[in-house]
Protein backbone atom coordinates (compact mmCIF):
# COMPACT_ATOMS: atom_id res chain seq x y z
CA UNK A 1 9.32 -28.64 -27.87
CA UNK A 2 11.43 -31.90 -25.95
CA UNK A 3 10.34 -34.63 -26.81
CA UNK A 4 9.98 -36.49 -23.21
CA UNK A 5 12.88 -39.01 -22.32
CA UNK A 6 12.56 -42.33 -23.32
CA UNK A 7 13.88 -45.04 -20.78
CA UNK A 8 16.73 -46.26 -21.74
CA UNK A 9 18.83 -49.58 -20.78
CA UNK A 10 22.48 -50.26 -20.51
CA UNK A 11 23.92 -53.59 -21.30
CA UNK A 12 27.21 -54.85 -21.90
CA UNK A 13 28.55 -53.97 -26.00
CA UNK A 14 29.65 -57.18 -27.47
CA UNK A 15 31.71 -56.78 -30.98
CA UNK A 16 28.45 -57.54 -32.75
CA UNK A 17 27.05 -53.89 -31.58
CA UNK A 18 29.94 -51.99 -33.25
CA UNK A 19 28.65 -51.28 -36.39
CA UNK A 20 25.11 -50.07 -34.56
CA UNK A 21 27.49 -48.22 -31.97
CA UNK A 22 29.41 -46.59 -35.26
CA UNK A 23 26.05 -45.82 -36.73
CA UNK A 24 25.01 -43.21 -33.98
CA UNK A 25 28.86 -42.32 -32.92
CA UNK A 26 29.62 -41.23 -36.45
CA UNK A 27 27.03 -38.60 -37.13
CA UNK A 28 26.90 -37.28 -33.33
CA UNK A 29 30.81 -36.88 -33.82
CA UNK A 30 30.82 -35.33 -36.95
CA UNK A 31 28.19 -32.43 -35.46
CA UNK A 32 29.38 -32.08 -32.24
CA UNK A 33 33.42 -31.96 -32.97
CA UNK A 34 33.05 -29.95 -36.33
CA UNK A 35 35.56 -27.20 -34.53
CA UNK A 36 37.83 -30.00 -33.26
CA UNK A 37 38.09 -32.17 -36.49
CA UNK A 38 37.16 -30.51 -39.41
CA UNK A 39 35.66 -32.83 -41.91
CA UNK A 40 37.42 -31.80 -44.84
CA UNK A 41 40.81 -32.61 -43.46
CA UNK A 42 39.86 -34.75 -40.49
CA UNK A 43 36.94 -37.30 -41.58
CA UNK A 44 35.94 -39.32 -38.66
CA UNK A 45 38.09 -42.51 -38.97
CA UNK A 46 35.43 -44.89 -38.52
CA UNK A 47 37.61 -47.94 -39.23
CA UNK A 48 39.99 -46.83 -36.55
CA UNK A 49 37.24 -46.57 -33.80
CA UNK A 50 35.49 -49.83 -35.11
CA UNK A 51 39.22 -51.33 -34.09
CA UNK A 52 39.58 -49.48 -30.78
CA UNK A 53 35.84 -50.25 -29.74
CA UNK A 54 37.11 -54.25 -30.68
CA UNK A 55 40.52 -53.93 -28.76
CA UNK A 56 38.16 -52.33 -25.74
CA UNK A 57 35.43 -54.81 -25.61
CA UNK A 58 38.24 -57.55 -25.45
CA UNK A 59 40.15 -55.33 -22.38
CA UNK A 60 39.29 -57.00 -18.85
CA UNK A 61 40.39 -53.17 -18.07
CA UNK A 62 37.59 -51.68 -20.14
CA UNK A 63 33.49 -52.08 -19.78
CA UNK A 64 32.00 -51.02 -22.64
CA UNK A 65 28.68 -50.79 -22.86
CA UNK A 66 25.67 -49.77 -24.93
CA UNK A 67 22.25 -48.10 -24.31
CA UNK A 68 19.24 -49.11 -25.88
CA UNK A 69 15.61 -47.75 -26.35
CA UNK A 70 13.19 -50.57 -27.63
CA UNK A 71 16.20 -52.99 -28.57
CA UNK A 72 17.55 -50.00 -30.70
CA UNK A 73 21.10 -48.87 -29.62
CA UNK A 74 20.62 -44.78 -28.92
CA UNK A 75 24.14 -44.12 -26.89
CA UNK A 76 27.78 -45.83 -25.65
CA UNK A 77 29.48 -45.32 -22.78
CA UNK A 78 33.00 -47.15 -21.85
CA UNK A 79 34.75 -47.01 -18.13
CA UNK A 80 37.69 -47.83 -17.59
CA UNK A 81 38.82 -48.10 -13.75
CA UNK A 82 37.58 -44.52 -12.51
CA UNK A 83 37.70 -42.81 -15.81
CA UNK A 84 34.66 -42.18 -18.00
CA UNK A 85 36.67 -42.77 -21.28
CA UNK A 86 33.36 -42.82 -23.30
CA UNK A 87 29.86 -41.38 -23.70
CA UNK A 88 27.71 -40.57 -26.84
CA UNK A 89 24.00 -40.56 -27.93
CA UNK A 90 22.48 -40.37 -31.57
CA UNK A 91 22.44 -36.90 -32.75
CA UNK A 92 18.60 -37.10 -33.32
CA UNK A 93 18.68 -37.74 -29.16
CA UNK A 94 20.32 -34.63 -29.02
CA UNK A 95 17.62 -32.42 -26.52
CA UNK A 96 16.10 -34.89 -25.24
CA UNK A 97 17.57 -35.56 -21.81
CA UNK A 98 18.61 -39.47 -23.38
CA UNK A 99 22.29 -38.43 -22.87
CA UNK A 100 22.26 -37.01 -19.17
CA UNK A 101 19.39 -40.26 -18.64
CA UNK A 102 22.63 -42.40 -20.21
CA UNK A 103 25.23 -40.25 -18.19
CA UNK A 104 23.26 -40.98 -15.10
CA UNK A 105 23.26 -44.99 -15.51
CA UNK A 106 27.06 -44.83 -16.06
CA UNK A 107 27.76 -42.68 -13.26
CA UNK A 108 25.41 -44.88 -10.88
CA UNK A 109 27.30 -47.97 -12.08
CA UNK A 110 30.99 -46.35 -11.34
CA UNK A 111 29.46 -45.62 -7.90
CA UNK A 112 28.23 -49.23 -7.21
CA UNK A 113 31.37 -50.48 -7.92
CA UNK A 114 33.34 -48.33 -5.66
CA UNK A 115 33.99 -45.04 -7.87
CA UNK A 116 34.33 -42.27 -5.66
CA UNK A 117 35.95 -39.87 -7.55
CA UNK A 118 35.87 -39.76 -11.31
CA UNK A 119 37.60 -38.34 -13.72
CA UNK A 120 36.89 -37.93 -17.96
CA UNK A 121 38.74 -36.11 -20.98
CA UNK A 122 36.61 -33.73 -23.09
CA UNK A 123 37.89 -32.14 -25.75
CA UNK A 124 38.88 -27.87 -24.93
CA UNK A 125 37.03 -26.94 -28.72
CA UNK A 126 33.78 -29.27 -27.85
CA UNK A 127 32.21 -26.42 -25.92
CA UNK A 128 28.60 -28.30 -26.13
CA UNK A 129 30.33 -31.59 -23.98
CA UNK A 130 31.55 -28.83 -21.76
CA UNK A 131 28.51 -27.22 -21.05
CA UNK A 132 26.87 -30.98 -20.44
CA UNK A 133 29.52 -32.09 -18.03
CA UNK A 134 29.45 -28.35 -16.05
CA UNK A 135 25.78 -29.02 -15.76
CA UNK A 136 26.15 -32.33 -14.05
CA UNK A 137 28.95 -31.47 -11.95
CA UNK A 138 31.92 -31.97 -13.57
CA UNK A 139 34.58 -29.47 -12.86
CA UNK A 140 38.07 -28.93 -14.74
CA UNK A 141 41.41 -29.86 -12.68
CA UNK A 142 43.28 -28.06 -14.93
CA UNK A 143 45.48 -30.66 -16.53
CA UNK A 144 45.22 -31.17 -20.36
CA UNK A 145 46.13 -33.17 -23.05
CA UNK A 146 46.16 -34.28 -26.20
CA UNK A 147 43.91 -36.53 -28.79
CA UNK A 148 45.50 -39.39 -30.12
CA UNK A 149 43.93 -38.55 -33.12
CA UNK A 150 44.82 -35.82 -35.72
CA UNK A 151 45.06 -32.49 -35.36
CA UNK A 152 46.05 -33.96 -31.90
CA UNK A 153 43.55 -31.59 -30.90
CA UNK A 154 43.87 -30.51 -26.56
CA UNK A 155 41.69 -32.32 -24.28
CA UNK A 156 40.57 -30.96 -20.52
CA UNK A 157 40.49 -33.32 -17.28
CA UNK A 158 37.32 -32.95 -15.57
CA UNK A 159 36.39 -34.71 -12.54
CA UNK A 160 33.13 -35.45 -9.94
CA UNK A 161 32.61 -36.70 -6.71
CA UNK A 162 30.59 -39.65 -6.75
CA UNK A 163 30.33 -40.12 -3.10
CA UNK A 164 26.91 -38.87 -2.21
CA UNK A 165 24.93 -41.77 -3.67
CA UNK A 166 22.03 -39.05 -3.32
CA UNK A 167 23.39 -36.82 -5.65
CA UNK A 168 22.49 -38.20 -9.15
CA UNK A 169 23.06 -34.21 -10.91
């Protein structure tokens, strides 16, 4: 049985939130990209993140932001122009709607700032984010490419019209 959606909040992160941010990021990542970065050859490089979440918060390019249920941070999100570069909740979230409730703030805040059209990487192996995003209207364009991050594993563009300020799904 789902539990029933707690609301959540987005705020701004601030460097202070990383470790918090790295404490739900970590676990969610190591369950959900198991086929994309096995752990016994690809541990989740949790001091490289904690240094790209740093060099992000300082971009004027990048807003990266945190959601929080009770003062407790539960999910992340960064944008970055039109792209939706990031989005994660705590695996124990997982099934509870907090993710597409966190999806749905971002996306609302990319439209009120103009977003008509955006655009995301997921990961071709992550077939759970796949699912997610094809659920809420995000459709592959086709063009792919690849992680930063060893393997170097292949990443899908998906995008979504944001212009119908009606549509939240």
């Amino acid at each position: 049985m789902r539990e029933p959606v707690a609301h959540v909040q987005l705020r701004p992160m601030e460097s202070a939130d990383v470790p918090a941010v790295l404490d739900v990021q970590e676990p969610a990542a190591v369950a959900g990209l198991a086929d994309v970065f096995p752990q016994d050859r690809h541990p989740f490089p949790r001091e490289v993140v904690a240094a790209r979440w740093r060099e992000e918060i300082a971009s004027p390019d990048v807003e990266c932001l945190v959601a929080l249920d009770a003062g407790t941070v539960v999910g992340f999100a960064a944008v970055r122009g039109d792209e939706l570069l990031h989005l994660g909740t705590a695996l124990e979230r997982w099934g509870t709607g907090t993710a597409q409730e966190v999806h749905d703030l971002v996306v609302d805040h990319m439209r009120s700032r103009g977003t008509r059209r955006a655009w995301l990487w997921v990961f071709t192996d992550n077939r759970r984010g796949r699912r997610f995003y094809a659920r809420l209207g995000w459709a592959p364009t086709g063009e792919r490419s690849r992680s930063t991050f060893p393997p170097h594993a292949e990443l899908l563009r998906l995008e979504r019209d944001l212009s119908d300020p009606a549509r939240r799904r």
